[in-house]
Structures are given as structure tokens and as C-alpha cells.
Protein backbone atom coordinates (compact mmCIF):
# COMPACT_ATOMS: atom_id res chain seq x y z
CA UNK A 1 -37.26 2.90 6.71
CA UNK A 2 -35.79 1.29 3.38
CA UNK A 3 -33.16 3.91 3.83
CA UNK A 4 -31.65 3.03 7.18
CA UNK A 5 -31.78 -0.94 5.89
CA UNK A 6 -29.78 -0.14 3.41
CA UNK A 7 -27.27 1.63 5.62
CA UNK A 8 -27.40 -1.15 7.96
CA UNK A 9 -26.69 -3.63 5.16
CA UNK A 10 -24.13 -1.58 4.14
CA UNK A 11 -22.06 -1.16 7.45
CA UNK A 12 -22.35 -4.78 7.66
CA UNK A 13 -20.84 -5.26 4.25
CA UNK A 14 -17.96 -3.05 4.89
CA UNK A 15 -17.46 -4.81 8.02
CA UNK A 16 -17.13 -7.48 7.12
CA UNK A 17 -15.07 -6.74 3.85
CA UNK A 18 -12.19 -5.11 6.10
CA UNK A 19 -12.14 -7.92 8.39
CA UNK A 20 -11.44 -10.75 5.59
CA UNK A 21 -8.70 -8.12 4.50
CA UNK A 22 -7.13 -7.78 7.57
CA UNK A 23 -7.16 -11.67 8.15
CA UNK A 24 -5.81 -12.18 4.28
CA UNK A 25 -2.95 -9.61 5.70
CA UNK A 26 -2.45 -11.57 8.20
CA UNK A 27 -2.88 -14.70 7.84
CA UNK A 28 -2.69 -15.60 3.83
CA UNK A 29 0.16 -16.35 1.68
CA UNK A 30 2.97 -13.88 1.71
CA UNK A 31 5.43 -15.00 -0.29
CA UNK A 32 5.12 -11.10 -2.29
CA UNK A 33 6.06 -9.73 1.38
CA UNK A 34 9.12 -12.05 1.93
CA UNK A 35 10.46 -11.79 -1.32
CA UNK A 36 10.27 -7.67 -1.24
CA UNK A 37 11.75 -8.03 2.62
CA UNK A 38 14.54 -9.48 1.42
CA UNK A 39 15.28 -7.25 -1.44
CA UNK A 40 14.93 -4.19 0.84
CA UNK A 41 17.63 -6.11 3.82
CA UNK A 42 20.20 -6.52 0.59
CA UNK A 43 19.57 -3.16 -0.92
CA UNK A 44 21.64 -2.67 -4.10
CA UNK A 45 24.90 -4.16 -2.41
CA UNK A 46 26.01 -6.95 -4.36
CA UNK A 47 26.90 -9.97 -3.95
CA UNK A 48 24.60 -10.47 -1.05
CA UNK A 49 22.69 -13.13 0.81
CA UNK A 50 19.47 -12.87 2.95
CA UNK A 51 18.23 -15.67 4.87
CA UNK A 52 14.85 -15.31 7.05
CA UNK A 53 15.19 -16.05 10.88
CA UNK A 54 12.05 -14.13 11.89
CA UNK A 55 9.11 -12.89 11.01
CA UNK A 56 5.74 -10.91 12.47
CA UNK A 57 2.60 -10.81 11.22
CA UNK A 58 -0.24 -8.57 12.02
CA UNK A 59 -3.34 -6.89 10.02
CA UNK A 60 -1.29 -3.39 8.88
CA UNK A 61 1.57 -5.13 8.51
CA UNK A 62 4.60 -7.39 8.64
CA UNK A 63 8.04 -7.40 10.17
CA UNK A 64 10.62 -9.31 9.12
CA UNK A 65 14.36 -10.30 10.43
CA UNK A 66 16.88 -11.44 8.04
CA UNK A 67 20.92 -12.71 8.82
CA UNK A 68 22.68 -11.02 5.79
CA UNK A 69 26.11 -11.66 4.39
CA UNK A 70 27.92 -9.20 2.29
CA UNK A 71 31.38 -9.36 0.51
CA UNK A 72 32.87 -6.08 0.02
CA UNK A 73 36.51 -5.55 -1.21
CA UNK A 74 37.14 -9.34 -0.74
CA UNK A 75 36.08 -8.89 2.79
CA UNK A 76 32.19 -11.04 4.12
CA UNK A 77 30.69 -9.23 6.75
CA UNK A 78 27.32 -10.24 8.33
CA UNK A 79 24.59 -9.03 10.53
CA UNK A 80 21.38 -9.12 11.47
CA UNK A 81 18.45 -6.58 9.09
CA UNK A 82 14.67 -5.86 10.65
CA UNK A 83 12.52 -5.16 7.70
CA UNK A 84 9.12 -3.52 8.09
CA UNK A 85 6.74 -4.05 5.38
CA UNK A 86 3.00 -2.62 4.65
CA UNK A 87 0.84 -2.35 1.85
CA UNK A 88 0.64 0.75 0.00
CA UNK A 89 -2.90 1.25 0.86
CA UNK A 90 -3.87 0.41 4.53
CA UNK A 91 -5.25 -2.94 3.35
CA UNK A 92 -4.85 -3.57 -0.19
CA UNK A 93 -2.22 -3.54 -2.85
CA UNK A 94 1.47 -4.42 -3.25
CA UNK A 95 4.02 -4.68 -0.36
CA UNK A 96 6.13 -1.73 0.30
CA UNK A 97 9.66 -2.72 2.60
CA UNK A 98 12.16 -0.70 4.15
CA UNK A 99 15.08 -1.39 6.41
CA UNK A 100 13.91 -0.10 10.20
């Protein structure tokens, strides 16, 4: 009996633990998602500038759209960059961002 309690207690806990994750994901501060966003819609071209116009937010991750301006050769091109970001693990630690 104490056995199935503590597997009941258990499920609860991990319930509950990847549902305050998911909500953190999607609903806490990211400010370390925006700020690897836009270094993944630069890339290494330099000089370049990145300005947010949209973003999505869900539990496994975050997509963001960016209006970039490059100069290249003395010539400024610009155009629009969808980012997709997640975390390394499903839930937990830092942002990973590539260009989609």
C-alpha cells in the first residue's frame, strides 16, 4: 500500500514539475531567447541590425521574426528572418536558435 502512495505522490510531483516548466517556457522572462534570436537572424555578417517585429511563444518553444539590415560592399539590403528557438533539453537549459 505505502508503495503505490508513493508512486502516486510521485506522478503528482512530476506533474506538476513539467507543467510550471512548460508555463516558465512560456510565459516567463525571455530576454536569453531574444537576445540568442537575434544573434542567430545576423549570423556572423557584419555590420548588421536586427529589430523584433514578431514573436511566438509556446511550451517547446519560441519563434521569432526579425526585419534585418545588412551593408555589404557599401550596398544595405534588408529583409525579413524567422528564427526558431528551443531549449537544449525539452524543458530546461539554455536557448538554442537557428534561422528557419
Amino acid at each position: 500500500m505505502e508503495g503505490r502512495t508513493l508512486l502516486r505522490i510521485g506522478v503528482v510531483v512530476t506533474c506538476l514539475a513539467v507543467t510550471g516548466l512548460g508555463y516558465r517556457n512560456s510565459n516567463g522572462d525571455n530576454s536569453d531567447a531574444v537576445a540568442a534570436a537575434t544573434r542567430a537572424a545576423c549570423g556572423a555578417t557584419e555590420p548588421c541590425s536586427a529589430s523584433l517585429e514578431q514573436q511566438s511563444r509556446g511550451s517547446f518553444g519560441h519563434e521569432y521574426a526579425f526585419r534585418v539590415e545588412r551593408t555589404a560592399a557599401g550596398k544595405k539590403t534588408s529583409g525579413q528572418v524567422i528564427v526558431a528557438c528551443q531549449r537544449e533539453l525539452l524543458l530546461l537549459g539554455d536557448w538554442a536558435c537557428k534561422p528557419k
